[in-house]
Protein backbone atom coordinates (compact mmCIF):
# COMPACT_ATOMS: atom_id res chain seq x y z
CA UNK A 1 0.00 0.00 0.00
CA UNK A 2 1.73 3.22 -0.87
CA UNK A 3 2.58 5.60 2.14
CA UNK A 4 -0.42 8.15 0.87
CA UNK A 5 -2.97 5.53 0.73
CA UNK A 6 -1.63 4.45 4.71
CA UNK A 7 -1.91 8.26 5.85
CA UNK A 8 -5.84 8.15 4.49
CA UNK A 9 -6.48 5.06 6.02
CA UNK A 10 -5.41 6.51 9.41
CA UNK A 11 -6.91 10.01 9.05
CA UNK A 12 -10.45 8.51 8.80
CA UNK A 13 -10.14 6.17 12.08
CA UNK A 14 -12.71 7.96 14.44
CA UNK A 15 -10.00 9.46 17.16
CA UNK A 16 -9.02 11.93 14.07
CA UNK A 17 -12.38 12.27 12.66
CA UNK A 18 -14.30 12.88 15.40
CA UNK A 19 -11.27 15.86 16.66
CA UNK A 20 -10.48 17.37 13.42
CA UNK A 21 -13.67 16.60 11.01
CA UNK A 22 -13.70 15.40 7.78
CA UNK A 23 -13.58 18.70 5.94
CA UNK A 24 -10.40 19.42 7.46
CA UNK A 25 -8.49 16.21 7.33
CA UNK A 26 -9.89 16.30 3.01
CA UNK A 27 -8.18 19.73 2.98
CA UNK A 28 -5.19 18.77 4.81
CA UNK A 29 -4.77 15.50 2.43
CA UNK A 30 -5.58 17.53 -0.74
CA UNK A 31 -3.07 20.49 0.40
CA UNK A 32 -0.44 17.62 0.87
CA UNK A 33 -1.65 16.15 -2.40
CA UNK A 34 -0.69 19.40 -4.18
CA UNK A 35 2.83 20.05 -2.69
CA UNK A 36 4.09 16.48 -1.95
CA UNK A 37 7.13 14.87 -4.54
CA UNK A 38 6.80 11.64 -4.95
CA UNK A 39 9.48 8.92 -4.50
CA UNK A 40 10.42 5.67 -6.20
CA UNK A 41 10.97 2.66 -4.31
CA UNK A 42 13.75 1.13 -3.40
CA UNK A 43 14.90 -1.70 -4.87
CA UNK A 44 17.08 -2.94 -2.18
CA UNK A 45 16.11 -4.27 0.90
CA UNK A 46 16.24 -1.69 3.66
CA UNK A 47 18.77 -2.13 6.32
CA UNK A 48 17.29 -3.25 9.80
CA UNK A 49 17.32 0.06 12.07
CA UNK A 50 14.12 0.30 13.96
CA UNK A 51 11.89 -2.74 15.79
CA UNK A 52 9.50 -3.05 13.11
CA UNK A 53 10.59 -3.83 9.16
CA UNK A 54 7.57 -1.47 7.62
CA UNK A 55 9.34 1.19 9.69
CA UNK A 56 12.64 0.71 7.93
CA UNK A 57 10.85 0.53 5.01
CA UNK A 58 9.69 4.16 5.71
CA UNK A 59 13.29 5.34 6.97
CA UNK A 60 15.29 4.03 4.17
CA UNK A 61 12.52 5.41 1.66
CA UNK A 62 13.12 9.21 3.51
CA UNK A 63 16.48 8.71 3.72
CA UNK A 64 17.06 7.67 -0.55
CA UNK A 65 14.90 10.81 -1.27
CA UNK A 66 16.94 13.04 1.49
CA UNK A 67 14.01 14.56 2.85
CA UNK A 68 14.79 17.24 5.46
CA UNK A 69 12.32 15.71 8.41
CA UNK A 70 10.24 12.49 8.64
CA UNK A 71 7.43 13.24 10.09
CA UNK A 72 5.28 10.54 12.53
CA UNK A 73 3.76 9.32 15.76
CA UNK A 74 5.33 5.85 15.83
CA UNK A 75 6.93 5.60 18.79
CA UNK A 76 8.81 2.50 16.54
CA UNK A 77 10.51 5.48 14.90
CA UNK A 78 10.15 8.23 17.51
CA UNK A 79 11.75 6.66 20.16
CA UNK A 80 15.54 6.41 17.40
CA UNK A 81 17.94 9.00 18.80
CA UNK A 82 20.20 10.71 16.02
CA UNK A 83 18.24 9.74 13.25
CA UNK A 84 19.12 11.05 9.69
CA UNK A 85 16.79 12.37 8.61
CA UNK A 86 15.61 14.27 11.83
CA UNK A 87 12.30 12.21 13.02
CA UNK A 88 9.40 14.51 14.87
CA UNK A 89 6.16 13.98 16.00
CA UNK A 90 3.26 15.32 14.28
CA UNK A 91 3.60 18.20 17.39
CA UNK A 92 6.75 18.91 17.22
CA UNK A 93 6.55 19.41 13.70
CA UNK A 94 3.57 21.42 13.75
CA UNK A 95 4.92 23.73 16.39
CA UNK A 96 8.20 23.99 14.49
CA UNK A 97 6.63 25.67 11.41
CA UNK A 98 4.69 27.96 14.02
């Protein structure tokens, strides 16, 4: 399942709905839809660096297309200290653009 289709699948779970609405998370997803730059896949297998293999799926993926943050609320990928790229929360990322 591609990364986009993941993010919409967890956006519409009721603990987002029922806090942000659906008219904002469509907006958010179509604002994200307009900006974002899409990536290829890899075609190696990711090295091992976090406790679950999606997640270094994910890293390596941000890493190949040297994004400048990675942006998520798995602790899985949270919890890495030093991580290049930088990894924040959805907060901390939010509050860093102000």
């Amino acid at each position: 399942m591609m990364l986009f289709e993941e993010l919409e699948d967890v956006l519409a779970r009721p603990k987002f709905t029922d806090v942000l609405g659906q008219e904002a998370i469509d907006r958010f997803l179509a604002g994200l839809l307009a900006i974002a730059d899409w990536a290829q896949d890899q075609e190696v297998e990711p090295a091992v660096l976090t406790r679950d293999p999606d997640d270094d799926y994910v890293l390596s993926l941000a890493r190949s297309a040297q994004v400048d943050v990675l942006v998520s609320g798995d602790r899985d990928l949270t919890d890495l200290a030093d991580t290049q790229p930088p990894i924040e929360t959805p907060a901390q990322f939010s509050q860093r653009l102000g």
